[in-house]
N, C-alpha and C. Protein backbone atom coordinates (compact mmCIF):
# COMPACT_ATOMS: atom_id res chain seq x y z
N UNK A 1 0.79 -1.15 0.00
CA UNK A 1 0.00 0.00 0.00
C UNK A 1 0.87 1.26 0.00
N UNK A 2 0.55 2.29 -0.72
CA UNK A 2 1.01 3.52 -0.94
C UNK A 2 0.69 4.71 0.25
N UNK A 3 1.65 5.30 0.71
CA UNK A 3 1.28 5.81 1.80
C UNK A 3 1.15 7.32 1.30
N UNK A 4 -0.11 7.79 1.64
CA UNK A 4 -0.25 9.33 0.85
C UNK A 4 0.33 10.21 1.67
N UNK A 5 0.86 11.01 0.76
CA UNK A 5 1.96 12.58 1.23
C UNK A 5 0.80 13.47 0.61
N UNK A 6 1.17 14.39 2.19
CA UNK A 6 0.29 15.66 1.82
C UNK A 6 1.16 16.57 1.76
N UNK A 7 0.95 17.07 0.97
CA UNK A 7 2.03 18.72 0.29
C UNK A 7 2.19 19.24 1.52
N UNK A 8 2.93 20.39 1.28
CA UNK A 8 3.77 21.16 2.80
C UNK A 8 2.72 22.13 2.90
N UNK A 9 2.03 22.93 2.29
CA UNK A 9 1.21 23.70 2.59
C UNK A 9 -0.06 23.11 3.68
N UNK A 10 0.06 21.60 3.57
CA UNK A 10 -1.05 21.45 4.34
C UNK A 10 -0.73 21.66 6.33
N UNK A 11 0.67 22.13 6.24
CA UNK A 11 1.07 22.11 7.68
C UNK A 11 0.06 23.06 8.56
N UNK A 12 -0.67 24.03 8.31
CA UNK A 12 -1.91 24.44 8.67
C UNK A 12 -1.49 25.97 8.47
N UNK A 13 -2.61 27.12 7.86
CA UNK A 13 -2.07 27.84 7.42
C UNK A 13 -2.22 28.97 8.35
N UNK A 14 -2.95 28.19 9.64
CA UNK A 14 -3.19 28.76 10.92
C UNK A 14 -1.74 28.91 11.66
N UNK A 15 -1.04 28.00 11.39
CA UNK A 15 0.51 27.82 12.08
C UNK A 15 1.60 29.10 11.14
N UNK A 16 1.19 28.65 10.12
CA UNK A 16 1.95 29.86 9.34
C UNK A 16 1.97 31.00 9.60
N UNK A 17 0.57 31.91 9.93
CA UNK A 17 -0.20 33.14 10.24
C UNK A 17 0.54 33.33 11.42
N UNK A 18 0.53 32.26 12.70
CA UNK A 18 0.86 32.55 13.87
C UNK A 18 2.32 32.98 14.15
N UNK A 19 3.06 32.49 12.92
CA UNK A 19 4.28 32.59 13.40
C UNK A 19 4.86 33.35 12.47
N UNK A 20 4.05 34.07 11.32
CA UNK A 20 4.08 35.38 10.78
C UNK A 20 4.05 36.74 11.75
N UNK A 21 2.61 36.66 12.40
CA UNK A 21 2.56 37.35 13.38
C UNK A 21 3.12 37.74 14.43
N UNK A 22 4.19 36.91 14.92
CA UNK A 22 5.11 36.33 16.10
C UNK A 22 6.11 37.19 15.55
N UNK A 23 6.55 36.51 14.49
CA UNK A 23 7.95 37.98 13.81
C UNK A 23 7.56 39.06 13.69
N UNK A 24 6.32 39.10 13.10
CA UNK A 24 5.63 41.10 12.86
C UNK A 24 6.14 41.74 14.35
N UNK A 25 5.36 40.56 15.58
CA UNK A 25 5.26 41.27 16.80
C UNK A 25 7.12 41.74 17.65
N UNK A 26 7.60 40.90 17.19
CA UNK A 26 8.92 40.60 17.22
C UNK A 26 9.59 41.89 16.77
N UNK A 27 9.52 42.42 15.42
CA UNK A 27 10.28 43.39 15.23
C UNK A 27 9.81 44.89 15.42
N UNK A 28 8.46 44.77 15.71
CA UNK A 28 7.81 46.22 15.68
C UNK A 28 8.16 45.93 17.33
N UNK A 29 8.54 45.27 18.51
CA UNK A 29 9.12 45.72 19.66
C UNK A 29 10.27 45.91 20.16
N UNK A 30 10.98 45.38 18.67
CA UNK A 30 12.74 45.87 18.98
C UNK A 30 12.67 47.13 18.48
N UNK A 31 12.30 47.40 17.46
CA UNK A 31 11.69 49.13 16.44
C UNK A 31 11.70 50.09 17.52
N UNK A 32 10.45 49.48 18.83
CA UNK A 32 9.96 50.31 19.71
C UNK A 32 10.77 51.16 20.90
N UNK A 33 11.49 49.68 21.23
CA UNK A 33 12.48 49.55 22.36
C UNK A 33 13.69 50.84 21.66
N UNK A 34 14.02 50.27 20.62
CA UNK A 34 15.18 51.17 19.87
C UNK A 34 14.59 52.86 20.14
N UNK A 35 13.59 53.21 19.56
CA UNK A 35 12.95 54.60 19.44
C UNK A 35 12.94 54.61 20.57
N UNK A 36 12.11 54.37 21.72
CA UNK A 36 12.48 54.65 23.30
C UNK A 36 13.84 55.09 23.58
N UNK A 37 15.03 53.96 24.09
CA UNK A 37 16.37 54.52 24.35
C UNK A 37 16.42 55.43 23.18
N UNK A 38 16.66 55.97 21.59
CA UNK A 38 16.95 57.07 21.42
C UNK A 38 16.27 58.30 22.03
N UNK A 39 14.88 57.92 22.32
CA UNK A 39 13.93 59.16 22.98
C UNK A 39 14.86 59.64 23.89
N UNK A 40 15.02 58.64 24.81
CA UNK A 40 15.62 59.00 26.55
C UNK A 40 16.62 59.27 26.58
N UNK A 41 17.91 59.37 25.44
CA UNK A 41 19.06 59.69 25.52
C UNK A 41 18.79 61.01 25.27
N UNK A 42 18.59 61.24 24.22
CA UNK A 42 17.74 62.19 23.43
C UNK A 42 17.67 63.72 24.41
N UNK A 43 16.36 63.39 25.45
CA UNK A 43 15.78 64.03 26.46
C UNK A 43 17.16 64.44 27.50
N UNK A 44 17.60 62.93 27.91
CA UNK A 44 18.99 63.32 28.88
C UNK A 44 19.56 64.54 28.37
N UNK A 45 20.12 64.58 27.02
CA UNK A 45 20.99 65.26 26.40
C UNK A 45 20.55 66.63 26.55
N UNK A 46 19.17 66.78 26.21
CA UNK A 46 18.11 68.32 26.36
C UNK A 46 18.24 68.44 27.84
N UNK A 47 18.08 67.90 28.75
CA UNK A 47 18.14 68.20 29.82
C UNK A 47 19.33 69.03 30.94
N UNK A 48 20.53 68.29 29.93
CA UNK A 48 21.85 68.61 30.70
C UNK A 48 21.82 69.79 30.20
N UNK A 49 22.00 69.83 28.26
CA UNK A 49 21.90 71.50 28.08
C UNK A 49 21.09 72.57 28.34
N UNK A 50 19.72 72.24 29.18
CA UNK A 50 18.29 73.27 29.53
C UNK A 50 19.60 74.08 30.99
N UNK A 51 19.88 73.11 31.30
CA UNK A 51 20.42 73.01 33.13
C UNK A 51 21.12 74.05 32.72
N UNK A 52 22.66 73.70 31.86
CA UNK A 52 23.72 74.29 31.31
C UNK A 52 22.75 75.88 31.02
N UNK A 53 22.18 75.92 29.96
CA UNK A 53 21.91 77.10 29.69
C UNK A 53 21.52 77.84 30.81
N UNK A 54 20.51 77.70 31.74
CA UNK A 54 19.94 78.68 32.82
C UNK A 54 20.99 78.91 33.98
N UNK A 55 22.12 78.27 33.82
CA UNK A 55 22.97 78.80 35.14
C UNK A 55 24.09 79.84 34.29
N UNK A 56 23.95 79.68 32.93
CA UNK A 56 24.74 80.50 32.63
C UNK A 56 23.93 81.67 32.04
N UNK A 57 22.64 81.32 32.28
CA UNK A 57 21.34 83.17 32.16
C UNK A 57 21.27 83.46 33.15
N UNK A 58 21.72 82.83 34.07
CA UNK A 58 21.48 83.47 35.53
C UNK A 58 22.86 83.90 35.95
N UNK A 59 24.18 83.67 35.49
CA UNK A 59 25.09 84.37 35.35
C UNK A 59 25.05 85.55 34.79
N UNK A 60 24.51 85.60 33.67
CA UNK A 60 24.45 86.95 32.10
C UNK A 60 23.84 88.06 33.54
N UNK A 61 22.43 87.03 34.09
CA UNK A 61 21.78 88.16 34.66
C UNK A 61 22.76 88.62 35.99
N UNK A 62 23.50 88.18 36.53
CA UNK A 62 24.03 88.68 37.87
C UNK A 62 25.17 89.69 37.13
N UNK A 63 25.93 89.57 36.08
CA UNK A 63 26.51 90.68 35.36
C UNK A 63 25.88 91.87 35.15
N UNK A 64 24.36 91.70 34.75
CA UNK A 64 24.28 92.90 34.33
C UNK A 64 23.23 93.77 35.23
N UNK A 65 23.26 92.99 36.72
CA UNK A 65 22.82 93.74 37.60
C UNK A 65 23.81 94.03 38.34
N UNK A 66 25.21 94.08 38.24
CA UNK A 66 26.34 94.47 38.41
C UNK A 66 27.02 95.66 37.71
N UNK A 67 26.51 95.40 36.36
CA UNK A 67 26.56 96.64 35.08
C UNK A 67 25.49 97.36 35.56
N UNK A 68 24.33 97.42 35.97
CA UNK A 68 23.42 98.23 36.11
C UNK A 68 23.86 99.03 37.47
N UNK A 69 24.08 98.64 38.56
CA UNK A 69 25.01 99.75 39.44
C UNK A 69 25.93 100.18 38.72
N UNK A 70 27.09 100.12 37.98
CA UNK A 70 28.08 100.54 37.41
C UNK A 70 27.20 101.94 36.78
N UNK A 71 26.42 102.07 36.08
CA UNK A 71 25.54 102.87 35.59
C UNK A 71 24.84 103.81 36.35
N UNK A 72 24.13 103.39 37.14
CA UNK A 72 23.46 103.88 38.14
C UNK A 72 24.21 104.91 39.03
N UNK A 73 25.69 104.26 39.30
CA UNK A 73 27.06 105.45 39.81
C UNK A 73 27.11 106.56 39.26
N UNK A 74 27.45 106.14 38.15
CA UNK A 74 27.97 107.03 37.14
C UNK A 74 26.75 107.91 37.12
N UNK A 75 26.01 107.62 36.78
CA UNK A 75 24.45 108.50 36.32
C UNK A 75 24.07 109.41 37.39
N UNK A 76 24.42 109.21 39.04
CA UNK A 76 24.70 110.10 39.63
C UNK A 76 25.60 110.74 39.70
N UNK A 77 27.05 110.48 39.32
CA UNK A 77 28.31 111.20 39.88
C UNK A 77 28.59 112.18 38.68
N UNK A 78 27.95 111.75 37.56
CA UNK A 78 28.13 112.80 35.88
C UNK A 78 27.74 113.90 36.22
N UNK A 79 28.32 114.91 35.69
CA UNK A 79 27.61 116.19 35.26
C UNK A 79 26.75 116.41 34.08
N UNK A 80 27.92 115.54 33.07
CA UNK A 80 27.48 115.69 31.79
C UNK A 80 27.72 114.45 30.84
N UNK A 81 27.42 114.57 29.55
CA UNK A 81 27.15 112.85 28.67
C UNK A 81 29.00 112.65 28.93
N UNK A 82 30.31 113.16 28.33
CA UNK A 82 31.47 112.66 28.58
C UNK A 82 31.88 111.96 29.80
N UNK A 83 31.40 112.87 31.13
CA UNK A 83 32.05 112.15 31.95
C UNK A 83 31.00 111.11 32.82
N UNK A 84 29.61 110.53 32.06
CA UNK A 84 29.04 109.55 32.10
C UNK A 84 29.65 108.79 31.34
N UNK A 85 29.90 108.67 30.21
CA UNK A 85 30.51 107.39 30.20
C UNK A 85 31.96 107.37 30.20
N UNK A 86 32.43 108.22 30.55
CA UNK A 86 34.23 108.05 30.98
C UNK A 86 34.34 106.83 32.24
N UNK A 87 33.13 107.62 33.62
CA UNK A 87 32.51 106.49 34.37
C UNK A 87 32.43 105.26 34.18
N UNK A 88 31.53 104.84 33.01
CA UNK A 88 31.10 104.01 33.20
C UNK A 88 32.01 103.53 32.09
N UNK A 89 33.01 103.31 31.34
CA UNK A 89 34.28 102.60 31.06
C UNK A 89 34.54 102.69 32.30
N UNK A 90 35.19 103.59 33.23
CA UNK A 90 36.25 102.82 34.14
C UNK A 90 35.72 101.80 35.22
N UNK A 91 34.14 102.15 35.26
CA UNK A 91 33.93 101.23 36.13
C UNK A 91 33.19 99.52 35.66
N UNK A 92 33.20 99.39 34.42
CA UNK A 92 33.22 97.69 34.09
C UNK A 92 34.25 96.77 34.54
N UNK A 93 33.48 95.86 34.53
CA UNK A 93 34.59 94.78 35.06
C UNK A 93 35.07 93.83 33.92
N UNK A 94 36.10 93.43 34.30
CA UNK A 94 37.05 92.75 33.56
C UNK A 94 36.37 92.08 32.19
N UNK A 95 34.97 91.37 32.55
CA UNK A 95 34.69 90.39 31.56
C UNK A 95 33.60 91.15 30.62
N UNK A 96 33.66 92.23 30.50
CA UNK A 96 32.86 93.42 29.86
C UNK A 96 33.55 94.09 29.11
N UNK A 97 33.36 94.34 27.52
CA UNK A 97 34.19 95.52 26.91
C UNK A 97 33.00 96.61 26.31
N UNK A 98 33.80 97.58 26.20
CA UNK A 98 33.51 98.88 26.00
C UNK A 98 33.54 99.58 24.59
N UNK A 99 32.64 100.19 24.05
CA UNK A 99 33.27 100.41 22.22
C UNK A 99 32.19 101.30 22.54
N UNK A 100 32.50 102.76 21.57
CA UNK A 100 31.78 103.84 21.22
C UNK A 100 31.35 103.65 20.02
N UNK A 101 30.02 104.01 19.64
CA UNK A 101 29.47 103.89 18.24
C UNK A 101 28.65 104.66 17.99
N UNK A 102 28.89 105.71 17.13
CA UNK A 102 27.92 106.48 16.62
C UNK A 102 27.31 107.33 18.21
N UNK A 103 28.21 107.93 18.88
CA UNK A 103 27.71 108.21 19.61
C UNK A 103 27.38 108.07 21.10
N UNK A 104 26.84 106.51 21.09
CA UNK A 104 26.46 105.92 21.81
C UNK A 104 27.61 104.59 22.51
N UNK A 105 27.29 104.61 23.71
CA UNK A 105 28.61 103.79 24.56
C UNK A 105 28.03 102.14 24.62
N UNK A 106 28.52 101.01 23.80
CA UNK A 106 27.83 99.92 23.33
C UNK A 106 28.81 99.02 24.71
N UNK A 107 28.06 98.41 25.14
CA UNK A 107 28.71 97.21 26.33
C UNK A 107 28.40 95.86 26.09
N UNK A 108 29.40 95.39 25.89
CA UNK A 108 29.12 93.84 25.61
C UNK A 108 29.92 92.46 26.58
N UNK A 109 29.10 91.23 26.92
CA UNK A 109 29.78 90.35 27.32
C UNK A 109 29.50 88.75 27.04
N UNK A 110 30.21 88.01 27.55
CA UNK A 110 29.90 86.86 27.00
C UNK A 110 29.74 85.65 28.27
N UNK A 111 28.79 84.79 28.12
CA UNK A 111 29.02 84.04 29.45
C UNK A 111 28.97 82.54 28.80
N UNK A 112 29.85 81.79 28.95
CA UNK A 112 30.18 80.39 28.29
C UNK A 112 28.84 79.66 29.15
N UNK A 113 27.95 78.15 28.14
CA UNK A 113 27.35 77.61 28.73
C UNK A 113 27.74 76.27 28.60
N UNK A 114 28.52 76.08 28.07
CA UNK A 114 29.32 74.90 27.68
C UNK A 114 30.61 74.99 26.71
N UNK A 115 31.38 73.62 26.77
CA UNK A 115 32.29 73.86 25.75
C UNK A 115 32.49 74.37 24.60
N UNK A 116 31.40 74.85 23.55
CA UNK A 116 30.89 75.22 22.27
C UNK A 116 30.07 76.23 22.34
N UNK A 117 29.34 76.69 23.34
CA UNK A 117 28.10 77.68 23.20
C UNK A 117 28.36 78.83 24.23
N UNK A 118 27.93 80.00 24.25
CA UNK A 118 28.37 81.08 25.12
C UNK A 118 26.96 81.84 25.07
N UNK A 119 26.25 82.75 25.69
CA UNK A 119 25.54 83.43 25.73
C UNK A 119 26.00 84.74 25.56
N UNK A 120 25.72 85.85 25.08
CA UNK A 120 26.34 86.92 24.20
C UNK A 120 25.64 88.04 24.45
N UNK A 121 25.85 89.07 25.10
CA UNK A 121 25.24 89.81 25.75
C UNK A 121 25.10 91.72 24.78
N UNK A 122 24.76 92.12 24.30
CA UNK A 122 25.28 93.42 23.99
C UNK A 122 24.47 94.51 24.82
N UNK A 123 24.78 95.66 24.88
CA UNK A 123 24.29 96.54 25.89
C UNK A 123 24.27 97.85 25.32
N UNK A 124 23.06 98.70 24.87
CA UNK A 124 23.43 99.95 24.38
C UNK A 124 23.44 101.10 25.83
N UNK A 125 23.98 101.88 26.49
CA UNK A 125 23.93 102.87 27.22
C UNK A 125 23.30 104.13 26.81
N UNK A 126 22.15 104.56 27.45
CA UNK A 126 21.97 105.52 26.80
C UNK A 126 22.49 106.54 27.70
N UNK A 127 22.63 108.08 26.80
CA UNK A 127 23.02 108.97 27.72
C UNK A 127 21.87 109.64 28.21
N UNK A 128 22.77 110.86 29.56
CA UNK A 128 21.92 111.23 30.39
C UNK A 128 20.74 111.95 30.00
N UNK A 129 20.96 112.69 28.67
CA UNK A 129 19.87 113.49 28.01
C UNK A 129 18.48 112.39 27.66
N UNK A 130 18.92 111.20 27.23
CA UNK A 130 18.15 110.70 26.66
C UNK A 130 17.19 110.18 27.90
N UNK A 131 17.72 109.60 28.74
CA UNK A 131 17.25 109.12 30.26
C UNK A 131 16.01 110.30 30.57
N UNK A 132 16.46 111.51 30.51
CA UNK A 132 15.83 112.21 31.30
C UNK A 132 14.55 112.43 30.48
N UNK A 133 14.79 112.37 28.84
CA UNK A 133 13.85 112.65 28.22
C UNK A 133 12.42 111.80 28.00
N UNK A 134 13.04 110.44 28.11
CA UNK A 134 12.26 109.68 28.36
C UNK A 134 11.30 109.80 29.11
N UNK A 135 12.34 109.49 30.71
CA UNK A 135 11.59 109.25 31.86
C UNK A 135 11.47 108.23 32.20
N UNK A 136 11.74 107.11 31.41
CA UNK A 136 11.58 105.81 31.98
C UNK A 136 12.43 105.06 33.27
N UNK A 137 13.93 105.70 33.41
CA UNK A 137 14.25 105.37 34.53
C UNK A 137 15.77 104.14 33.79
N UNK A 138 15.44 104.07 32.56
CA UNK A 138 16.23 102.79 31.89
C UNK A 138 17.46 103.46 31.64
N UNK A 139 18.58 103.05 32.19
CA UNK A 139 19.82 103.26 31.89
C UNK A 139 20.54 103.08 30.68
N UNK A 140 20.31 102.00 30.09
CA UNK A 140 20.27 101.16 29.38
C UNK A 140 19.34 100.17 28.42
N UNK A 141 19.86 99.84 27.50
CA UNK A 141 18.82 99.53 26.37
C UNK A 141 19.42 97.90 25.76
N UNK A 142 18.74 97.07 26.32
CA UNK A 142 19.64 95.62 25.54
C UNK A 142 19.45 95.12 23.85
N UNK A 143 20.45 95.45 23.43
CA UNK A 143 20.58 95.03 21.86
C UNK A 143 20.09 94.01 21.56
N UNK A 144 21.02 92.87 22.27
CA UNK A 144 20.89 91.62 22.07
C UNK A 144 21.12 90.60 22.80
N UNK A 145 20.96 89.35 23.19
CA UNK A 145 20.93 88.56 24.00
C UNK A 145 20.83 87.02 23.60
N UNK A 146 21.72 86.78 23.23
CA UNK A 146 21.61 85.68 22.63
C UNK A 146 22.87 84.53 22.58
N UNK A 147 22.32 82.64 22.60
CA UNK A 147 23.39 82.05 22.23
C UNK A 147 24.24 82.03 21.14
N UNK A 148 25.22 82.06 21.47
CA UNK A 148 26.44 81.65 20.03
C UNK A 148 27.14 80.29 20.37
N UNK A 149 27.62 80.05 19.06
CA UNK A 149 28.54 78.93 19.08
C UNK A 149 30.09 79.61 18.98
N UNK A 150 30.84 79.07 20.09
CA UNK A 150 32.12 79.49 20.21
C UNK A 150 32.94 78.44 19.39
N UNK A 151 33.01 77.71 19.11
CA UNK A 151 33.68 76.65 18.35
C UNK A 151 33.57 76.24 16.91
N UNK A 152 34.55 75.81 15.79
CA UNK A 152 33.37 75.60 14.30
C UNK A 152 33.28 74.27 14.51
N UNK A 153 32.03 74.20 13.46
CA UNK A 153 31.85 73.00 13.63
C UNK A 153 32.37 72.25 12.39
N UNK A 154 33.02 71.12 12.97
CA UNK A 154 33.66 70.03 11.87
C UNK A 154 32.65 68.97 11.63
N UNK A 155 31.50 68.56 10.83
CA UNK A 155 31.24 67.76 10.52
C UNK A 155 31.60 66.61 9.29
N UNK A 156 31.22 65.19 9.98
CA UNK A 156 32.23 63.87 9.43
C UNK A 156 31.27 63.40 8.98
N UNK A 157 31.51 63.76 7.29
CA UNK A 157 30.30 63.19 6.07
C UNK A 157 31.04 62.20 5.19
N UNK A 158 32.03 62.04 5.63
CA UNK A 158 32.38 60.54 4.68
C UNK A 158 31.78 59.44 4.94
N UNK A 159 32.00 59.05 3.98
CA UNK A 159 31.10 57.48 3.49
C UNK A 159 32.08 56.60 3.40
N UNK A 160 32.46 55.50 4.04
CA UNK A 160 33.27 54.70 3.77
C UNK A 160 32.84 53.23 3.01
N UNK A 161 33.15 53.66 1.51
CA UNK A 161 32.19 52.46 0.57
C UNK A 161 33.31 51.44 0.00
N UNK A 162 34.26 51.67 0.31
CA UNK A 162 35.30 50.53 -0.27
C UNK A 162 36.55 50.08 0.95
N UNK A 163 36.27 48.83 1.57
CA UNK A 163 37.48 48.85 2.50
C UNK A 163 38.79 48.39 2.07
């Protein structure tokens, strides 16, 4: 007697499905797992630099409530616009420079927030005429305030297609 063979498809196509599904499920949770740890490194990384940045805005700011007495001196001890800001050059501190422009006495500084990035401070002074005309009480007028990158950046775009 002949013993009948059933083709391979008949292994059940319920078994097939299941263990189709089993790999689907299989790689869409390594996919997942993967996107997670990049998320969370990701976040770490935002986190250290959020930290980094606000201790070095809260530096910028303790400078320039340091610059703002420097001003505030001067703005009493002046007679007149020259020897307001003759003042207030001699009385900045070290990590502050001084440049005349058009007039106007421009103050600038820089506060590092990491190895590559600095926060960048510029400062217009206004003079005493202008103060008074106002009325507002503002010594000073901030240009700008902003991060920079202190470092260039070297980026590594080779392709290594032949070893």
């Amino acid at each position: 007697m002949k013993k009948k063979s059933f083709p391979i498809t008949n292994i059940g196509t319920i078994s097939l499905m299941m263990i189709f599904i089993v790999l689907c499920m299989v790689t869409f949770a390594a996919l997942s797992l993967s996107s997670a740890v990049s998320d969370s490194r990701s976040g770490q990384k935002m986190s250290v630099h959020t930290e980094e940045y606000y201790a070095a805005s809260n530096q910028a700011e303790e400078i320039l409530a340091e610059l703002d007495g420097v001003f505030s001196e001067a703005y009493r001890k002046a007679q007149d616009r020259g020897e307001y800001f003759s003042l207030v050059s001699e009385g900045m501190p070290d990590t502050a420079t001084v440049e005349e422009k058009e007039g106007l006495l421009e103050v600038g500084y820089q506060v590092d927030v990491n190895d590559s990035q600095a926060i960048q401070v510029q400062l217009a002074v206004l003079p005493p005429q202008q103060v008074q005309e106002e009325g507002a009480g503002a010594l000073y007028k901030i240009l700008s305030w902003q991060e920079i990158q202190t470092t260039d950046w070297e980026g590594d775009n080779t392709l290594k297609l032949i070893r």
